[in-house]
PDB file of N, CA and C in Angstrom:
ATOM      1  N   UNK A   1      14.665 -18.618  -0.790  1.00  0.00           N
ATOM      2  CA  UNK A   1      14.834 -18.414  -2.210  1.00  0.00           C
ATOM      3  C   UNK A   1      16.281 -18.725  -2.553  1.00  0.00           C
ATOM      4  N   UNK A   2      16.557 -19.435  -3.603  1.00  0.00           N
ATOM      5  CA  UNK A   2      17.960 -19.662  -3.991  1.00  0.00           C
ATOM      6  C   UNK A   2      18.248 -19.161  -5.067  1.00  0.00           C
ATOM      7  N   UNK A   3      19.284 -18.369  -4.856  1.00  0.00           N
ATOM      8  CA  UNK A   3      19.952 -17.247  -6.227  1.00  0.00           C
ATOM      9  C   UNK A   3      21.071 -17.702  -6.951  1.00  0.00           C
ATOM     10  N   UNK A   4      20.968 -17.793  -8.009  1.00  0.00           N
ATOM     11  CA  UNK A   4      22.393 -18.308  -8.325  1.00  0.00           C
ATOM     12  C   UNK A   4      23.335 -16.941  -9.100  1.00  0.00           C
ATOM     13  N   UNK A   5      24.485 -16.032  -8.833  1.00  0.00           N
ATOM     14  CA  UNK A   5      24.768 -14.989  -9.487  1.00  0.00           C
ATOM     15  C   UNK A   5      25.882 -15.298 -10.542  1.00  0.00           C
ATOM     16  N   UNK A   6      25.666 -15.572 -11.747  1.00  0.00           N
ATOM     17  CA  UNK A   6      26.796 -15.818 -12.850  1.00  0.00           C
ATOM     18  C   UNK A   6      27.970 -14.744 -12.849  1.00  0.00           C
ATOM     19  N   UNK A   7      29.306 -14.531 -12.761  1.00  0.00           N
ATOM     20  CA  UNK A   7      30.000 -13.302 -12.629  1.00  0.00           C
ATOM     21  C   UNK A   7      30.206 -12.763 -14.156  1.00  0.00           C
ATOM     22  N   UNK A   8      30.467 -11.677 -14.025  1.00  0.00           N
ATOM     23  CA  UNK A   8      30.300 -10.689 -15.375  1.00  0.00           C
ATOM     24  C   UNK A   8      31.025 -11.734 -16.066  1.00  0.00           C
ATOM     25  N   UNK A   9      32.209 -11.265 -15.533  1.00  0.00           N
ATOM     26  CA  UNK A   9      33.214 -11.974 -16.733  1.00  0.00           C
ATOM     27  C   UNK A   9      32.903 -12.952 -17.297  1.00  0.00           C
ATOM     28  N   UNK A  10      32.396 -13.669 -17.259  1.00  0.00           N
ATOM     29  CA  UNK A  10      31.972 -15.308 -17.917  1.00  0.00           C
ATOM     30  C   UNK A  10      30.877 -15.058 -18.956  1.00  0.00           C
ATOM     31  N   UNK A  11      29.916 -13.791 -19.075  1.00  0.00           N
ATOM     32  CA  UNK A  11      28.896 -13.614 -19.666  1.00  0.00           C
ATOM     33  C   UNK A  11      29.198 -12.568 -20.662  1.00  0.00           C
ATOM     34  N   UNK A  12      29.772 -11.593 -19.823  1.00  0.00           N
ATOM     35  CA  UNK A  12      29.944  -9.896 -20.169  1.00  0.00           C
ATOM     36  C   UNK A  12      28.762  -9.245 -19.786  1.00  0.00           C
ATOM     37  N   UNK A  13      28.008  -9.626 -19.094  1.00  0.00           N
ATOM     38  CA  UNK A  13      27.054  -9.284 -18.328  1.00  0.00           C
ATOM     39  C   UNK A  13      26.416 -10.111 -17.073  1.00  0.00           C
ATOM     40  N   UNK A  14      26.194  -9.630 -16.278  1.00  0.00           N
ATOM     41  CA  UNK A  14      25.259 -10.121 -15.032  1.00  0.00           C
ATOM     42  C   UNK A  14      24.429 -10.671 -15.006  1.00  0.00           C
ATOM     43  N   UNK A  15      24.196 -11.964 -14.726  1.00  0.00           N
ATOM     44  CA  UNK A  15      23.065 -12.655 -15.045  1.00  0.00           C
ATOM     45  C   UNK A  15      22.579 -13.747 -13.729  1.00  0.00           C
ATOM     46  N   UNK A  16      21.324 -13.496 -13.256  1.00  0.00           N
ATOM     47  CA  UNK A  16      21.065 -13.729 -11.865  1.00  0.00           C
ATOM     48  C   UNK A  16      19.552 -14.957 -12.290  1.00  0.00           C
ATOM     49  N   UNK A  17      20.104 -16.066 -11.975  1.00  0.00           N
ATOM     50  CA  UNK A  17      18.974 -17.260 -11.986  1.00  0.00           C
ATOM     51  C   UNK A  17      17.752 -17.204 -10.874  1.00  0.00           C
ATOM     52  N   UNK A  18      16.526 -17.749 -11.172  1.00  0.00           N
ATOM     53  CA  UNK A  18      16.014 -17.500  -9.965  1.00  0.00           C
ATOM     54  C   UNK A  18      14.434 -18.477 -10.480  1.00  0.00           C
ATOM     55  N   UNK A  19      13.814 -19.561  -9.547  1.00  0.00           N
ATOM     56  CA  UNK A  19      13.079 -19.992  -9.931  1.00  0.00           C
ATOM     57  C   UNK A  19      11.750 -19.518 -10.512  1.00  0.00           C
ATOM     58  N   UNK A  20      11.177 -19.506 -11.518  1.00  0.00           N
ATOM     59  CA  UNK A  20      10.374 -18.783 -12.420  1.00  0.00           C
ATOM     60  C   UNK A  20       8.917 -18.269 -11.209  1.00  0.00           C
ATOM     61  N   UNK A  21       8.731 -19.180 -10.468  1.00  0.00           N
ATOM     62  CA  UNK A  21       7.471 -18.989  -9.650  1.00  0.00           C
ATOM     63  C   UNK A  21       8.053 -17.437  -9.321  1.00  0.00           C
ATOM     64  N   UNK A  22       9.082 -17.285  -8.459  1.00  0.00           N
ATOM     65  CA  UNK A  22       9.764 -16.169  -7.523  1.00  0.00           C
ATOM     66  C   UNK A  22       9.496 -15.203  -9.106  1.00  0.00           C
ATOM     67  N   UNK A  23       9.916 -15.560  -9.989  1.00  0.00           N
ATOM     68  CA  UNK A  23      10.549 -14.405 -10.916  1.00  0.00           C
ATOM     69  C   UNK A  23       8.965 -14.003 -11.352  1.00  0.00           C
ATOM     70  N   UNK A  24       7.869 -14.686 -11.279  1.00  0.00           N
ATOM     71  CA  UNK A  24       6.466 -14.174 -11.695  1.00  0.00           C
ATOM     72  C   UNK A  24       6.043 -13.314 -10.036  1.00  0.00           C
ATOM     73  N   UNK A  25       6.226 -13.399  -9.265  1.00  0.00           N
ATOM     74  CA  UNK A  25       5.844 -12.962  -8.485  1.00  0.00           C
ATOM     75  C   UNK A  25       6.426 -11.518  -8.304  1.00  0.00           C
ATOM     76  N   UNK A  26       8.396 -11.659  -8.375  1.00  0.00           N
ATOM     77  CA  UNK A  26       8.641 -10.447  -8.205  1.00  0.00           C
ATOM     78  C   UNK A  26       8.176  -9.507  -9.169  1.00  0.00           C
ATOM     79  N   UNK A  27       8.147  -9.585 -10.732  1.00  0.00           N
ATOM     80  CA  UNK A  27       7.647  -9.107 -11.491  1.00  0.00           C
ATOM     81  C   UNK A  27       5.409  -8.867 -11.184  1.00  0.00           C
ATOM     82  N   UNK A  28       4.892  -9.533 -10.735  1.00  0.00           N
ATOM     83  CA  UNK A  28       3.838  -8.439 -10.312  1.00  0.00           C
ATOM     84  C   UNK A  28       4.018  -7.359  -9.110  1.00  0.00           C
ATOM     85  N   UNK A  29       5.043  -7.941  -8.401  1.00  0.00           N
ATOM     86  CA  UNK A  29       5.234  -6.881  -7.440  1.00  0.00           C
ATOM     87  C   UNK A  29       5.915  -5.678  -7.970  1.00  0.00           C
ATOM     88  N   UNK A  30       6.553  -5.530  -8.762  1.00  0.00           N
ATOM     89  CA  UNK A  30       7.127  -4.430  -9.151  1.00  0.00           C
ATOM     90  C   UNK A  30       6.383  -3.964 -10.630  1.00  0.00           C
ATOM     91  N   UNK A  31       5.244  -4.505 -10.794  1.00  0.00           N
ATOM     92  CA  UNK A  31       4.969  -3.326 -12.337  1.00  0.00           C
ATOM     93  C   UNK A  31       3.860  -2.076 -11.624  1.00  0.00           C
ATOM     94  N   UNK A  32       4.758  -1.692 -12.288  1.00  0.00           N
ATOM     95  CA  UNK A  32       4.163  -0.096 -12.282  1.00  0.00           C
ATOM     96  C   UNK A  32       2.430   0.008 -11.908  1.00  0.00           C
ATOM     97  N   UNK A  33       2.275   0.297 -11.052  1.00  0.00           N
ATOM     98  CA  UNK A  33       0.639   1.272 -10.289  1.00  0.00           C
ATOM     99  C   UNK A  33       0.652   2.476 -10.989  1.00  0.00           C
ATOM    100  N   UNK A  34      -0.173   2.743 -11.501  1.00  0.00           N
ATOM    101  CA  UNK A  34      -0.180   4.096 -11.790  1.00  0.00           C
ATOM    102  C   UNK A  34      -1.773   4.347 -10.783  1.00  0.00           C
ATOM    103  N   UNK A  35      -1.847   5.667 -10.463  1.00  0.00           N
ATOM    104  CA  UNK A  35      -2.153   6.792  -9.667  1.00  0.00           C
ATOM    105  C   UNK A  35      -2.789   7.682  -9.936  1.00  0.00           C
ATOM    106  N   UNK A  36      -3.721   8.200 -10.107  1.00  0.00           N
ATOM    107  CA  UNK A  36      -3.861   9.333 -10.924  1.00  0.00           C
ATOM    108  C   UNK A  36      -4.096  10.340  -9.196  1.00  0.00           C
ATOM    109  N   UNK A  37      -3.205  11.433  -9.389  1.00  0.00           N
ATOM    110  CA  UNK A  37      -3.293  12.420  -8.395  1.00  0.00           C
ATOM    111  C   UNK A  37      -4.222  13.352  -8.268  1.00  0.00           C
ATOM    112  N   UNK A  38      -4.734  13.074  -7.233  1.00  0.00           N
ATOM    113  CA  UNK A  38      -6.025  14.409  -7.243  1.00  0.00           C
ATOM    114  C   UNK A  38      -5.428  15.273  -6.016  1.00  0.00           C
ATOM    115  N   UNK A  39      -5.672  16.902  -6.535  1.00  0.00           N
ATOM    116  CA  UNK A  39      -5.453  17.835  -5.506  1.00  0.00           C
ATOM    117  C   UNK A  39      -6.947  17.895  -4.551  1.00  0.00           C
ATOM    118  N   UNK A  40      -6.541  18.023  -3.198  1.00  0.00           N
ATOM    119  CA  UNK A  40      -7.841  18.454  -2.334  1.00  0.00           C
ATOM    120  C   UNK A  40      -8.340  19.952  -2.295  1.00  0.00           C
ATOM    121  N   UNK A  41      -9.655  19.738  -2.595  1.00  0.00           N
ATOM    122  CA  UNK A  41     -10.463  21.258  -2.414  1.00  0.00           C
ATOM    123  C   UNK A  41     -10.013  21.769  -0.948  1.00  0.00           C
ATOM    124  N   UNK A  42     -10.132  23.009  -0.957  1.00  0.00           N
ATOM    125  CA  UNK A  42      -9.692  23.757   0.311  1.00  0.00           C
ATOM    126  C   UNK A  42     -10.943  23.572   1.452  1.00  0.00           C
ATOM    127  N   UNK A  43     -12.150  22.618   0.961  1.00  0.00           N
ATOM    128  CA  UNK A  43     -13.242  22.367   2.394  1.00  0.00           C
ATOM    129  C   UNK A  43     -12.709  20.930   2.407  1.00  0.00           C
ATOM    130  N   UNK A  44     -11.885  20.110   1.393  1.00  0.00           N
ATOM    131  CA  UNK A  44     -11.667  18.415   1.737  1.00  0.00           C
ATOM    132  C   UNK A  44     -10.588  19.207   2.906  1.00  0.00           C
ATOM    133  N   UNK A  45      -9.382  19.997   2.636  1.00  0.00           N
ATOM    134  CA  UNK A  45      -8.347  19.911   3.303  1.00  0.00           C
ATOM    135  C   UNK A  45      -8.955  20.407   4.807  1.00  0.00           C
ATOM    136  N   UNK A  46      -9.794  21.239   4.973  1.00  0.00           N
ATOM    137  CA  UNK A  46     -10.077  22.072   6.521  1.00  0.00           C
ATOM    138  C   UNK A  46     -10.994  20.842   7.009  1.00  0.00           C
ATOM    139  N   UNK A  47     -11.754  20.091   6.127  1.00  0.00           N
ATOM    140  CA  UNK A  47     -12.215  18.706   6.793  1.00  0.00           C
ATOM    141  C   UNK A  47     -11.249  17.915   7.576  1.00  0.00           C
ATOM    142  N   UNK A  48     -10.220  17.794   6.503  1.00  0.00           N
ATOM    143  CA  UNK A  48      -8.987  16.656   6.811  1.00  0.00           C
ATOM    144  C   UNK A  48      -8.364  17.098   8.549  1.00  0.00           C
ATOM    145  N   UNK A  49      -8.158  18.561   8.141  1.00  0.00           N
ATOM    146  CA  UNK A  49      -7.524  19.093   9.301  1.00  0.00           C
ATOM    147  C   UNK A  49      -8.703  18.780  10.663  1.00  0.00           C
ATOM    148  N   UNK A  50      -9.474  18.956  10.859  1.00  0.00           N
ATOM    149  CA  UNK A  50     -10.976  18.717  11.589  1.00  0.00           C
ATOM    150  C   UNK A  50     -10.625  17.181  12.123  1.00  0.00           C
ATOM    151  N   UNK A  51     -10.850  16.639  10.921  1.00  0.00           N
ATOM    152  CA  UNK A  51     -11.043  14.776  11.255  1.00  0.00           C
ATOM    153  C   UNK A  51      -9.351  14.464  12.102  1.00  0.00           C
ATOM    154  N   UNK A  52      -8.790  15.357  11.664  1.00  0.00           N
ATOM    155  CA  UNK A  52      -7.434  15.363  12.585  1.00  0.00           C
ATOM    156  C   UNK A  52      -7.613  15.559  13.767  1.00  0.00           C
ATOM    157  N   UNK A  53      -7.955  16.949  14.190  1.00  0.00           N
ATOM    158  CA  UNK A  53      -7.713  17.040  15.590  1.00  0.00           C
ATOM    159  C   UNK A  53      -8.722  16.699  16.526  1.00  0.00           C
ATOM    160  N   UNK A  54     -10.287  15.959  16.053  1.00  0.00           N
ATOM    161  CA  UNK A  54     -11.064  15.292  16.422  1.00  0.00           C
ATOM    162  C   UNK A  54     -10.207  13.719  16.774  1.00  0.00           C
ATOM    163  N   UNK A  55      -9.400  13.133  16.137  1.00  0.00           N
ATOM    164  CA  UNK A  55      -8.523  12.143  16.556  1.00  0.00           C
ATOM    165  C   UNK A  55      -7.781  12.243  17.648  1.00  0.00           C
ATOM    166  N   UNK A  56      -6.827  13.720  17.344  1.00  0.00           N
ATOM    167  CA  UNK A  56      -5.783  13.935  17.931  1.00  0.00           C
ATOM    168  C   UNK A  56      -6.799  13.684  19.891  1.00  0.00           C
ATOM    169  N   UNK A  57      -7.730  14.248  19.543  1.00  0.00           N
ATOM    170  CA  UNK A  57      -8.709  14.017  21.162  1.00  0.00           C
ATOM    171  C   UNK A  57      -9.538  13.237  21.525  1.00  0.00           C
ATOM    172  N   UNK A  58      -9.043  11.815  20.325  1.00  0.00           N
ATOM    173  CA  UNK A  58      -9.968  10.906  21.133  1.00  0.00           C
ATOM    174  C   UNK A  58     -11.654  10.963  20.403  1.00  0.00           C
ATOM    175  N   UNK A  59     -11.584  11.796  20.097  1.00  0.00           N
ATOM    176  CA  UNK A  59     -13.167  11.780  19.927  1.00  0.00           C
ATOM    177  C   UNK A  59     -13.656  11.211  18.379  1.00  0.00           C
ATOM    178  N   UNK A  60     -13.557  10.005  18.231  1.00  0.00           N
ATOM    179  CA  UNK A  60     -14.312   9.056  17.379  1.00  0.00           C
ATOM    180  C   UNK A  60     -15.072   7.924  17.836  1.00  0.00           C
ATOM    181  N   UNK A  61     -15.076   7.326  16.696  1.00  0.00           N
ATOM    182  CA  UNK A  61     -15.944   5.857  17.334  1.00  0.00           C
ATOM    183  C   UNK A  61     -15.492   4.774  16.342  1.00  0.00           C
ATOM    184  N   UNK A  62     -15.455   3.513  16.931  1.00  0.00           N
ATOM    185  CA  UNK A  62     -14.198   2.358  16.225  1.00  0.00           C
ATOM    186  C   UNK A  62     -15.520   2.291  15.114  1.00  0.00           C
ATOM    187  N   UNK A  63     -15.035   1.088  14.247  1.00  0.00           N
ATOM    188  CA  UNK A  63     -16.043   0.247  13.315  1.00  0.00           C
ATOM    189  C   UNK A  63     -16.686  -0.469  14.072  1.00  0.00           C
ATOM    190  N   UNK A  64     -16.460  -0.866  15.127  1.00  0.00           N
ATOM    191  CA  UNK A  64     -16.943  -2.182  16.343  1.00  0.00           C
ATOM    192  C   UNK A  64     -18.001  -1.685  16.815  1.00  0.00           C
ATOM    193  N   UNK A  65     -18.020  -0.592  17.160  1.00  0.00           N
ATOM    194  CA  UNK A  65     -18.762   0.576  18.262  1.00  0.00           C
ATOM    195  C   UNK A  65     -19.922   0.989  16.946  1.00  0.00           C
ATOM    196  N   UNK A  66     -19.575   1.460  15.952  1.00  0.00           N
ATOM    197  CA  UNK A  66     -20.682   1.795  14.649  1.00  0.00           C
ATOM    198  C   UNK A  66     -21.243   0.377  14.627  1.00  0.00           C
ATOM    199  N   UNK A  67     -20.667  -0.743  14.023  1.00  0.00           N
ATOM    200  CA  UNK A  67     -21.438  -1.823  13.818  1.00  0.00           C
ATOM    201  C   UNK A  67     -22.896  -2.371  14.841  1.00  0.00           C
ATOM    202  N   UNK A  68     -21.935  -2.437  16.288  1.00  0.00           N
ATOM    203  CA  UNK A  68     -22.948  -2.639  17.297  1.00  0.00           C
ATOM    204  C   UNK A  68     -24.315  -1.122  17.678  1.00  0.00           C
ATOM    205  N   UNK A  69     -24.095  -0.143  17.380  1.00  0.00           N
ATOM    206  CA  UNK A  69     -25.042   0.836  16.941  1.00  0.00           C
ATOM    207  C   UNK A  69     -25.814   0.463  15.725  1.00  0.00           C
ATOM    208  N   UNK A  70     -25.318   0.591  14.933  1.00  0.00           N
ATOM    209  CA  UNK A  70     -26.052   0.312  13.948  1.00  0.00           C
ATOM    210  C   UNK A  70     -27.330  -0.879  13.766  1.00  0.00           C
ATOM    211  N   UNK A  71     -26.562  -1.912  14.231  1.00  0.00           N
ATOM    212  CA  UNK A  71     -27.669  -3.658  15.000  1.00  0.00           C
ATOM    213  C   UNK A  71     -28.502  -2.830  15.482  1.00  0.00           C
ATOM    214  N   UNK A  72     -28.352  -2.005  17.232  1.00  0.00           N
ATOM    215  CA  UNK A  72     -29.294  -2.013  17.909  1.00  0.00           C
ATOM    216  C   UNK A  72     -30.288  -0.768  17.051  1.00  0.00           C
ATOM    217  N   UNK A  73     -29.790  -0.437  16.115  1.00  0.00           N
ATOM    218  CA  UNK A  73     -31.360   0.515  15.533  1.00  0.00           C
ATOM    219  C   UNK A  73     -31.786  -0.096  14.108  1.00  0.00           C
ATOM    220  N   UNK A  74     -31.266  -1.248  14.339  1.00  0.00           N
ATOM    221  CA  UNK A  74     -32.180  -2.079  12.926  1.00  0.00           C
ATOM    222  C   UNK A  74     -33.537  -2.907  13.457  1.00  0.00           C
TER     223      UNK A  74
END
């Protein structure tokens, strides 16, 4: 990417060139996501905690391992 930085003094402000493709791109990368926050019920959170320490030991099964289950009972 090539920047060109104009110095204050020459403008009275800062002014930073930048080819328009880059400048559409950085601008979707930076507008605002909004989120809407949800609190967890106290059975999502003792789940969460569960699906945790069922990890923490190993004891799941990949997508690979479901997929190929899943085939052999279709």
């Amino acid at each position: 990417m090539t920047v060109i930085t104009i110095p204050k003094h020459l403008l009275h402000k800062d002014l930073v060139l930048i080819p328009k493709e880059e400048y559409e791109e950085l601008k979707r990368a930076e507008s605002p996501r909004v989120f809407k926050e949800v609190s967890m019920t106290k059975v999502q959170k003792r789940d969460l905690e569960t699906a945790r320490q069922d990890y923490a030991r190993g004891d799941f099964v990949t997508l690979d391992v479901l997929k190929h289950d899943l085939e052999r009972r279709s």
